[in-house]
C-alpha atoms as a PDB file:
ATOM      1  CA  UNK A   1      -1.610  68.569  40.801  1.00  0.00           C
ATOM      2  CA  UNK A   2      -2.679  65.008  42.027  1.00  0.00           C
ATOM      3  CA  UNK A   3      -5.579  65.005  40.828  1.00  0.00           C
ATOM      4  CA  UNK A   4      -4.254  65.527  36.627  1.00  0.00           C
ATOM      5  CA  UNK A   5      -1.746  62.613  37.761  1.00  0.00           C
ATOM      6  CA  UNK A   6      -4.732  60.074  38.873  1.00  0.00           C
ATOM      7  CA  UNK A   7      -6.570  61.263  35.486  1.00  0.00           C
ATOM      8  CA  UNK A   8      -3.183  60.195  33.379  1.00  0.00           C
ATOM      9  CA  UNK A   9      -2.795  56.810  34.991  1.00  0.00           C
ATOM     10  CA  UNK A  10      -6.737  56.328  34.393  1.00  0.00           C
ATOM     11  CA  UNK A  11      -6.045  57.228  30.988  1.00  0.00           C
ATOM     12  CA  UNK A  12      -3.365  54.730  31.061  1.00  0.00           C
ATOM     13  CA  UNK A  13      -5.046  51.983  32.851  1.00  0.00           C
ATOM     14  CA  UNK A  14      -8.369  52.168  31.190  1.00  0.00           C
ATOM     15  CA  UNK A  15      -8.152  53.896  28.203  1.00  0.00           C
ATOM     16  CA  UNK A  16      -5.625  52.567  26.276  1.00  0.00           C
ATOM     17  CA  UNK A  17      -5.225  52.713  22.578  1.00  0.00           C
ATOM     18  CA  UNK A  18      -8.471  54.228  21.986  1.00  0.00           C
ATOM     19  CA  UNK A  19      -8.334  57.720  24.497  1.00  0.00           C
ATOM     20  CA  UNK A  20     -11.872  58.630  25.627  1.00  0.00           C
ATOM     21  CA  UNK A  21     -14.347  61.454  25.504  1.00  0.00           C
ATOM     22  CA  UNK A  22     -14.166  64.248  28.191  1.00  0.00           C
ATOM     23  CA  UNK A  23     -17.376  62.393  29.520  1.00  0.00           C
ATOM     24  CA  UNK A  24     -16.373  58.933  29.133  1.00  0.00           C
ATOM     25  CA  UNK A  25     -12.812  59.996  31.908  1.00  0.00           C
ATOM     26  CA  UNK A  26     -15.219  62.191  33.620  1.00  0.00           C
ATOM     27  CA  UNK A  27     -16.998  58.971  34.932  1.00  0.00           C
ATOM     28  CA  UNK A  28     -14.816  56.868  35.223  1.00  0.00           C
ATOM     29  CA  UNK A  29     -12.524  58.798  37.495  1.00  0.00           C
ATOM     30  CA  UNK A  30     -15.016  59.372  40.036  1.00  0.00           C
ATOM     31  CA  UNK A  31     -14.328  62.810  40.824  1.00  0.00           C
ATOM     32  CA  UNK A  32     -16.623  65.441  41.861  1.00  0.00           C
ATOM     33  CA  UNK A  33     -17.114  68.040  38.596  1.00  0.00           C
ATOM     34  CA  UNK A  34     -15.203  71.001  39.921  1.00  0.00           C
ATOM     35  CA  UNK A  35     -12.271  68.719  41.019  1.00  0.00           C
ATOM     36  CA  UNK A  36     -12.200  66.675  37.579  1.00  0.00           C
ATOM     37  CA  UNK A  37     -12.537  69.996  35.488  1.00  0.00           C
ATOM     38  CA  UNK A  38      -9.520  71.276  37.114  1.00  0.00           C
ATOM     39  CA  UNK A  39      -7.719  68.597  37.020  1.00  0.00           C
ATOM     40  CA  UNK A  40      -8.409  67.590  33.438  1.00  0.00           C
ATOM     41  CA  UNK A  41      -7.502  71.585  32.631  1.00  0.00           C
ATOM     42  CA  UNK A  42      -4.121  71.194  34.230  1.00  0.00           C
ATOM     43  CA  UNK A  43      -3.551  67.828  32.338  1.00  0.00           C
ATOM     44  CA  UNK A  44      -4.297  69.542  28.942  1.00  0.00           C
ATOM     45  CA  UNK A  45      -2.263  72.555  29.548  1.00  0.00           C
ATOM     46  CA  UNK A  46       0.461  70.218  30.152  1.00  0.00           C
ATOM     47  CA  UNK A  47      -0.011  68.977  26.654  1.00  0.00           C
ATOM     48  CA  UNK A  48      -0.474  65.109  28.328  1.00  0.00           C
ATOM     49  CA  UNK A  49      -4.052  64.424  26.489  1.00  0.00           C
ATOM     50  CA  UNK A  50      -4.604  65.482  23.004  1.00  0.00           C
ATOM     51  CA  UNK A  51      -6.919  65.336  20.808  1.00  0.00           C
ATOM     52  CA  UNK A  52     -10.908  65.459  21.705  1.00  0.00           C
ATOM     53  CA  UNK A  53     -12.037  69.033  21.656  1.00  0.00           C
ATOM     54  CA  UNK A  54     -15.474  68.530  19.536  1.00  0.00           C
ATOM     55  CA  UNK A  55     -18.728  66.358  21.272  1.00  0.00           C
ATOM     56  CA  UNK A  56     -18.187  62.413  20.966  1.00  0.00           C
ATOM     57  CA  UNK A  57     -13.948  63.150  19.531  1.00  0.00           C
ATOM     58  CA  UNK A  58     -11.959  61.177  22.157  1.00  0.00           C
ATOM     59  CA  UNK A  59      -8.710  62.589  23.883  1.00  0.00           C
ATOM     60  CA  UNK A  60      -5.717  60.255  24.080  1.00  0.00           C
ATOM     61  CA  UNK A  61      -2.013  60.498  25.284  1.00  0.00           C
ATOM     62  CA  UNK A  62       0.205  62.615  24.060  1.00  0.00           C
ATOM     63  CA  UNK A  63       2.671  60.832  21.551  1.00  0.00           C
ATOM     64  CA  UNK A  64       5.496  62.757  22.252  1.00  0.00           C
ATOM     65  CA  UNK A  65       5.044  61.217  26.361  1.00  0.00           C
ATOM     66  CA  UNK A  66       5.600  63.835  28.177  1.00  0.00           C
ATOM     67  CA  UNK A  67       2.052  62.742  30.158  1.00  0.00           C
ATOM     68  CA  UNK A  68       4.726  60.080  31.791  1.00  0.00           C
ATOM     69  CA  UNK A  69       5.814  63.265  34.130  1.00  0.00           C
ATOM     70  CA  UNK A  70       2.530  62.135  35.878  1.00  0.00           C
ATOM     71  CA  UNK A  71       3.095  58.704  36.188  1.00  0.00           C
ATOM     72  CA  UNK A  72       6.940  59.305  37.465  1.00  0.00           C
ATOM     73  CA  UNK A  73       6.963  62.772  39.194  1.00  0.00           C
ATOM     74  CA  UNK A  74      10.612  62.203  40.287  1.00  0.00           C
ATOM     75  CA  UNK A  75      13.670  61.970  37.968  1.00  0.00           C
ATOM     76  CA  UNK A  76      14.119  59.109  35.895  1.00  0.00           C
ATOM     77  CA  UNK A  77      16.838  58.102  34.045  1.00  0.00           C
ATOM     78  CA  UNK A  78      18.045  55.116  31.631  1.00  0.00           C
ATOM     79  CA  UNK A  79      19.119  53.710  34.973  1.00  0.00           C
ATOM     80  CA  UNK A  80      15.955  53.311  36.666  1.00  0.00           C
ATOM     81  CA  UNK A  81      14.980  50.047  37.847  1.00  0.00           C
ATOM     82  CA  UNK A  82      11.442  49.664  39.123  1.00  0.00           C
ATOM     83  CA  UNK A  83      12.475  46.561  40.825  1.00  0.00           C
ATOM     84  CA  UNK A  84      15.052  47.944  42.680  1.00  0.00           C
ATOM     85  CA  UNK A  85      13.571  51.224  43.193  1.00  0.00           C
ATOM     86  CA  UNK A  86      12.258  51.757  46.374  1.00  0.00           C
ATOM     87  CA  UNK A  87      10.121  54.908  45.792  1.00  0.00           C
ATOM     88  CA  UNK A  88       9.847  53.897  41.863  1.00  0.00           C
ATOM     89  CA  UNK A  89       5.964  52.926  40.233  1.00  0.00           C
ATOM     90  CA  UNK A  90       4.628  50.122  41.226  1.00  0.00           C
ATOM     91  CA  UNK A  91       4.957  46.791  38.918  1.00  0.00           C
ATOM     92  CA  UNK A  92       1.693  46.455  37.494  1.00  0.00           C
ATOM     93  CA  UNK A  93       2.199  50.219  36.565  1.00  0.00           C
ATOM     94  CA  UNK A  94       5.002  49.833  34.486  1.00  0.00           C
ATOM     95  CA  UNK A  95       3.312  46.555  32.985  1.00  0.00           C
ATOM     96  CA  UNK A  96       0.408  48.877  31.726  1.00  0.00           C
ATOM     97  CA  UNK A  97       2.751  51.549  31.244  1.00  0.00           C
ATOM     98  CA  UNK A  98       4.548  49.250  28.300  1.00  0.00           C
ATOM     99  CA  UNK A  99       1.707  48.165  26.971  1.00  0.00           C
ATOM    100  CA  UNK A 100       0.248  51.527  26.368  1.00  0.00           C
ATOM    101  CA  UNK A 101       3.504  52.558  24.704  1.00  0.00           C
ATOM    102  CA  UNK A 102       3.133  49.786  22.569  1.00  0.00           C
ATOM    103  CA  UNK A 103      -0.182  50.574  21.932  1.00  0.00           C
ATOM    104  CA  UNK A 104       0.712  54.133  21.193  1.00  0.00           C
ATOM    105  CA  UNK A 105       3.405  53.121  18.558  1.00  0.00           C
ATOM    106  CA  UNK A 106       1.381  51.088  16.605  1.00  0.00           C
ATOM    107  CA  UNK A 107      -1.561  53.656  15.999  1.00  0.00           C
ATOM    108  CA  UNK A 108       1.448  55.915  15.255  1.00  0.00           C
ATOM    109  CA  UNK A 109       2.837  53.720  12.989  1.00  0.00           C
ATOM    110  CA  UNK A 110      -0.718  53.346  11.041  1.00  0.00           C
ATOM    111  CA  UNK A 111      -1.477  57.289  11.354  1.00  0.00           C
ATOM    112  CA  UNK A 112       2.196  57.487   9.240  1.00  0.00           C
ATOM    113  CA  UNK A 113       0.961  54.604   7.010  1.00  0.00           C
ATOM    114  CA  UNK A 114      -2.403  56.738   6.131  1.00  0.00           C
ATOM    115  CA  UNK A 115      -0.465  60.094   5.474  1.00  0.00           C
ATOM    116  CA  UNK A 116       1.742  58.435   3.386  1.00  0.00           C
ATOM    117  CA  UNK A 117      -1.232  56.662   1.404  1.00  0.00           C
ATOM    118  CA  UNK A 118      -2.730  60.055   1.132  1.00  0.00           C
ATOM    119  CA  UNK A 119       0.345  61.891  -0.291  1.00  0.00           C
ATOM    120  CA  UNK A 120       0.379  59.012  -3.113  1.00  0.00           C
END
């Protein structure tokens, strides 16, 4: 569904590390209420947000990426090039694209750090 991809790459573009309430997308994508609650249905049966589920708990990427299905609907491989790619994501895409990965590893990272604290 388009509109579940437009809500990833909001997620994505505006969102990033911190997720955002069901609310906080709501607004910011624009969409009319029926379209947005579909769309943000699809997205989370698809397992590409997590989290949120309880008033003010923010939803954020899924760690395991498979929300990136939305960003590239086509087959990637190791052998993509988005420079060379003619149909491929655009360059400022792939920019925010890497830094939400980055993003995503470090609070990763940190969620691993606290478990292991907590097991101590």
């Amino acid at each position: 569904m388009r509109t579940a991809r437009k809500l990833a790459a909001l997620m994505v573009r505006e969102f990033q590390p911190y997720g955002a309430t069901w609310a906080e997308l709501k607004n910011k994508s624009g969409m009319a209420p029926t379209t947005y609650k579909r769309a943000f249905k699809w997205a989370t049966e698809r397992k590409w947000f997590v989290g949120g589920g309880k008033q003010g708990a923010a939803y954020n990427l899924n760690p395991d990426g498979c929300w990136r299905a939305a960003l590239f609907p086509g087959p990637i491989g190791p052998e993509f090039n988005p420079e060379t790619e003619t149909n491929g994501p655009s360059a400022d895409l792939v920019r925010t694209l890497d830094k939400a990965e980055r993003h995503l590893a470090l609070i990763s990272a940190a969620i691993a750090d606290i478990d292991q604290k907590k097991r101590n």
